[in-house]
Protein backbone atom coordinates (compact mmCIF):
# COMPACT_ATOMS: atom_id res chain seq x y z
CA UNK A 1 0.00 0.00 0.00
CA UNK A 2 1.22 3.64 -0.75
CA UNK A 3 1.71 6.09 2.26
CA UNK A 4 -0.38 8.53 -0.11
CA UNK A 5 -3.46 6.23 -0.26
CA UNK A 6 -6.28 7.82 0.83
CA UNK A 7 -8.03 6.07 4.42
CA UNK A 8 -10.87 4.62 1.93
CA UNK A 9 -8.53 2.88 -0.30
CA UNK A 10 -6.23 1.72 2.47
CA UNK A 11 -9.50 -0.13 3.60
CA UNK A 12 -10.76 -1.09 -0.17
CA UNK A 13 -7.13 -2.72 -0.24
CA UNK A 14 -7.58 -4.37 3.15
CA UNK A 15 -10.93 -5.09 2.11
CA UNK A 16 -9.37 -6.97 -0.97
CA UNK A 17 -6.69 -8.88 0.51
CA UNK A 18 -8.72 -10.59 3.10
CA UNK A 19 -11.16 -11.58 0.59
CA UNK A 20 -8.11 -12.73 -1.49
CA UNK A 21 -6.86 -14.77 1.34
CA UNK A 22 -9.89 -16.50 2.04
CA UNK A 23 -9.91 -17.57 -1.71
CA UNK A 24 -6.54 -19.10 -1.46
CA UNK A 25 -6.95 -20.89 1.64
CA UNK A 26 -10.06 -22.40 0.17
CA UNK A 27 -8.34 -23.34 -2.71
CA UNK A 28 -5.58 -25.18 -0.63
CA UNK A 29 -8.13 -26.76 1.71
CA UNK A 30 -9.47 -28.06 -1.82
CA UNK A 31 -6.09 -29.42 -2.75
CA UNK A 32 -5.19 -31.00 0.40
CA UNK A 33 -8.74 -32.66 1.33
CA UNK A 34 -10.15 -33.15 -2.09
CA UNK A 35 -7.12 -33.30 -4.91
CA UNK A 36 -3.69 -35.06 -2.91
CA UNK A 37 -6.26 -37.86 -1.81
CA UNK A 38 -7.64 -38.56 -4.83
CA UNK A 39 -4.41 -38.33 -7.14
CA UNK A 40 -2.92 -41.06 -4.76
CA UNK A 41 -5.64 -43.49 -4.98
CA UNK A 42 -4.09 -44.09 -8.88
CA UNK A 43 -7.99 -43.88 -10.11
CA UNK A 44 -8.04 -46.45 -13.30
CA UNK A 45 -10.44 -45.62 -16.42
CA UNK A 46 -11.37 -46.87 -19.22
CA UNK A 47 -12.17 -44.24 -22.14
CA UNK A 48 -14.48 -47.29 -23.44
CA UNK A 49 -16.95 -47.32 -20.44
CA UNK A 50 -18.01 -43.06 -21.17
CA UNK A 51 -18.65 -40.73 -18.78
CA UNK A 52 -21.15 -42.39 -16.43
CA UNK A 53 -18.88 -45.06 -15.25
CA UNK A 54 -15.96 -42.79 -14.94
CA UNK A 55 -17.60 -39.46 -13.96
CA UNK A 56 -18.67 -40.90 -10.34
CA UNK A 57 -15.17 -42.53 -9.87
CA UNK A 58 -13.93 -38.85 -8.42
CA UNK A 59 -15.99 -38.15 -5.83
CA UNK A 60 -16.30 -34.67 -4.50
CA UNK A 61 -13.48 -33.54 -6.89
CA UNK A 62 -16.16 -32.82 -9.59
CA UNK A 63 -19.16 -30.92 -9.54
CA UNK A 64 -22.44 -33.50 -9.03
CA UNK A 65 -24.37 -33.81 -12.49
CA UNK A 66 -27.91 -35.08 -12.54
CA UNK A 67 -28.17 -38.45 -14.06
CA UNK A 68 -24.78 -39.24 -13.40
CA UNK A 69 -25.19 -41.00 -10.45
């Protein structure tokens, strides 16, 4: 932040950060709960059985679909 920055933008910038922050560490919470499990569990597919037997093999890494399931 500049020393010239007026008290409003000090606090926009503040304001900014935080919600920055909270971005990331959802985005790491994501990684370490979600992705590190998943990527060891060495998922096998098979291109030949489509997307409804593969699609549910990820879990909670993918967005739910209706009719997937």
């Amino acid at each position: 932040m500049s020393t010239s920055a007026s008290p409003k933008e000090k606090a926009l910038a503040i304001k900014a950060i935080q919600k920055i922050n909270k971005v990331l560490d959802e985005i790491n919470d994501y990684e370490h709960d979600t992705l590190y499990p998943l990527a060891g569990k060495k998922i096998d597919i098979d291109l030949d059985d489509g997307v409804k037997d593969n699609y549910p093999l990820f879990g909670k890494a993918l967005k739910k679909v209706t009719g997937l399931s």
